[in-house]
Protein backbone atom coordinates (compact mmCIF):
# COMPACT_ATOMS: atom_id res chain seq x y z
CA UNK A 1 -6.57 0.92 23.55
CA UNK A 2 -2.84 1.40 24.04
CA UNK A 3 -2.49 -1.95 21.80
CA UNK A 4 -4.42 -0.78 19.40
CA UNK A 5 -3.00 2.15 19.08
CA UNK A 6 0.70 0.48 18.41
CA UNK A 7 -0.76 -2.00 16.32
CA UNK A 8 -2.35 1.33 14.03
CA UNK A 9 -6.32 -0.05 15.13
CA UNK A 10 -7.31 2.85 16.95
CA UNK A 11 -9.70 3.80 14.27
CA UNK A 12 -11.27 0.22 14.57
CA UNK A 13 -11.41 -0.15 17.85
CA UNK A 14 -12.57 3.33 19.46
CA UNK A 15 -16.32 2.95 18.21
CA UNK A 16 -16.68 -0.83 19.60
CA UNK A 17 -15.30 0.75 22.87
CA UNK A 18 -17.65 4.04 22.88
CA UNK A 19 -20.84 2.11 21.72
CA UNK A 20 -20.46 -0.54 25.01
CA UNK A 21 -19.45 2.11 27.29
CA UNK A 22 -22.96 3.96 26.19
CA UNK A 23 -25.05 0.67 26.45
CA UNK A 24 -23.44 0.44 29.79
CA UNK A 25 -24.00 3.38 31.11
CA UNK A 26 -27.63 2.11 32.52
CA UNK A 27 -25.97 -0.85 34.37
CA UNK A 28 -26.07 -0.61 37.78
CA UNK A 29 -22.03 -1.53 37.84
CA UNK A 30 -21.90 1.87 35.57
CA UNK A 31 -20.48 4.04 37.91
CA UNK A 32 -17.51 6.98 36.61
CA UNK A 33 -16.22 7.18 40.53
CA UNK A 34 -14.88 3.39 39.36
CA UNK A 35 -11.05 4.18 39.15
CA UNK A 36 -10.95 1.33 35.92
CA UNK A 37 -14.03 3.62 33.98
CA UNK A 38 -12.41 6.28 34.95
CA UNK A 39 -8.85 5.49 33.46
CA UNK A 40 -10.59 4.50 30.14
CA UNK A 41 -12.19 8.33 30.40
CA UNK A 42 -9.06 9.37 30.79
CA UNK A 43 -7.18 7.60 27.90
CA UNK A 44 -10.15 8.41 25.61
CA UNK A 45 -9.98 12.40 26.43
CA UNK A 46 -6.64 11.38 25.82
CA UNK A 47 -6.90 9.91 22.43
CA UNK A 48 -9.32 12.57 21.34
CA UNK A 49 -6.83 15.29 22.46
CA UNK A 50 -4.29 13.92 20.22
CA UNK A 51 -3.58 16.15 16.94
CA UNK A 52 -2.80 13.42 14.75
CA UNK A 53 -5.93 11.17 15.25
CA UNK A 54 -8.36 11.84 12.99
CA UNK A 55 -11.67 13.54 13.33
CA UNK A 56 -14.01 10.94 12.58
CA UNK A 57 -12.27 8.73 15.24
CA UNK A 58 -12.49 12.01 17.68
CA UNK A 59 -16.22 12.35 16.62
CA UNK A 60 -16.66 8.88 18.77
CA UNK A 61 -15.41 9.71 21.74
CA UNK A 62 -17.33 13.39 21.64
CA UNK A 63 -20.90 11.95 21.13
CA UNK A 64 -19.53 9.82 24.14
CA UNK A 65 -18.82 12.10 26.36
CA UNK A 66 -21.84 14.04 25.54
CA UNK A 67 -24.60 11.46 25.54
CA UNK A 68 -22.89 10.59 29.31
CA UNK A 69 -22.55 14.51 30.33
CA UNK A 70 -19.01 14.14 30.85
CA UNK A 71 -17.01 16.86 31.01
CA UNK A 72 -12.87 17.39 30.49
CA UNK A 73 -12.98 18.39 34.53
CA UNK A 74 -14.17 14.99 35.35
CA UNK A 75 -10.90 13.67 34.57
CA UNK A 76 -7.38 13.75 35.57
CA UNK A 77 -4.29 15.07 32.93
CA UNK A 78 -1.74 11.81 32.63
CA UNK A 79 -0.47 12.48 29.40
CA UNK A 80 0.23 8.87 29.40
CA UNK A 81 0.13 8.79 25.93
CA UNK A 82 2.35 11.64 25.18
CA UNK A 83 4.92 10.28 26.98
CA UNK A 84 4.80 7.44 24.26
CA UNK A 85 5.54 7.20 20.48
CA UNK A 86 3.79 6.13 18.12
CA UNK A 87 3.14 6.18 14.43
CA UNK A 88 0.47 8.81 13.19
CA UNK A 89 -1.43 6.26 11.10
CA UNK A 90 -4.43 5.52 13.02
């Protein structure tokens, strides 16, 4: 995701990522506790946080979260990505 972001795919790439992670989610390796799931949680809450991404990318990531019952409290605050720069045209 960080790639793709830098290489201005984010828009591309976020709905292949959110439509495995859902057909996933019945796999019995599926678990959130798993800290690599869980980092790509957190850079997708991340991502959808972001001001400049736009909504129908952010609209991905929400029907995520709520077809999993996630919640922003499942998740740690890294701001990994706002340590970064990057260009606004994703």
């Amino acid at each position: 995701m960080i790639k793709a972001i830098e290489n201005n795919k984010l828009k591309r790439i976020i709905p292949i990522i959110c439509t495995i992670l859902l057909l996933v989610e019945k796999s019995s390796l599926f678990n959130i506790k798993v800290p690599y799931i869980n980092s790509l949680f957190d850079l997708l809450k991340e991502i959808r946080n972001l001001e400049w991404i736009p909504n129908d990318t952010k609209v991905y990531i929400e029907v995520l979260f709520n077809e999993l019952k996630i919640r922003d409290n499942h998740f740690h605050n890294f701001n990994y990505l706002a340590k970064m720069k990057f260009s606004k045209n994703n």
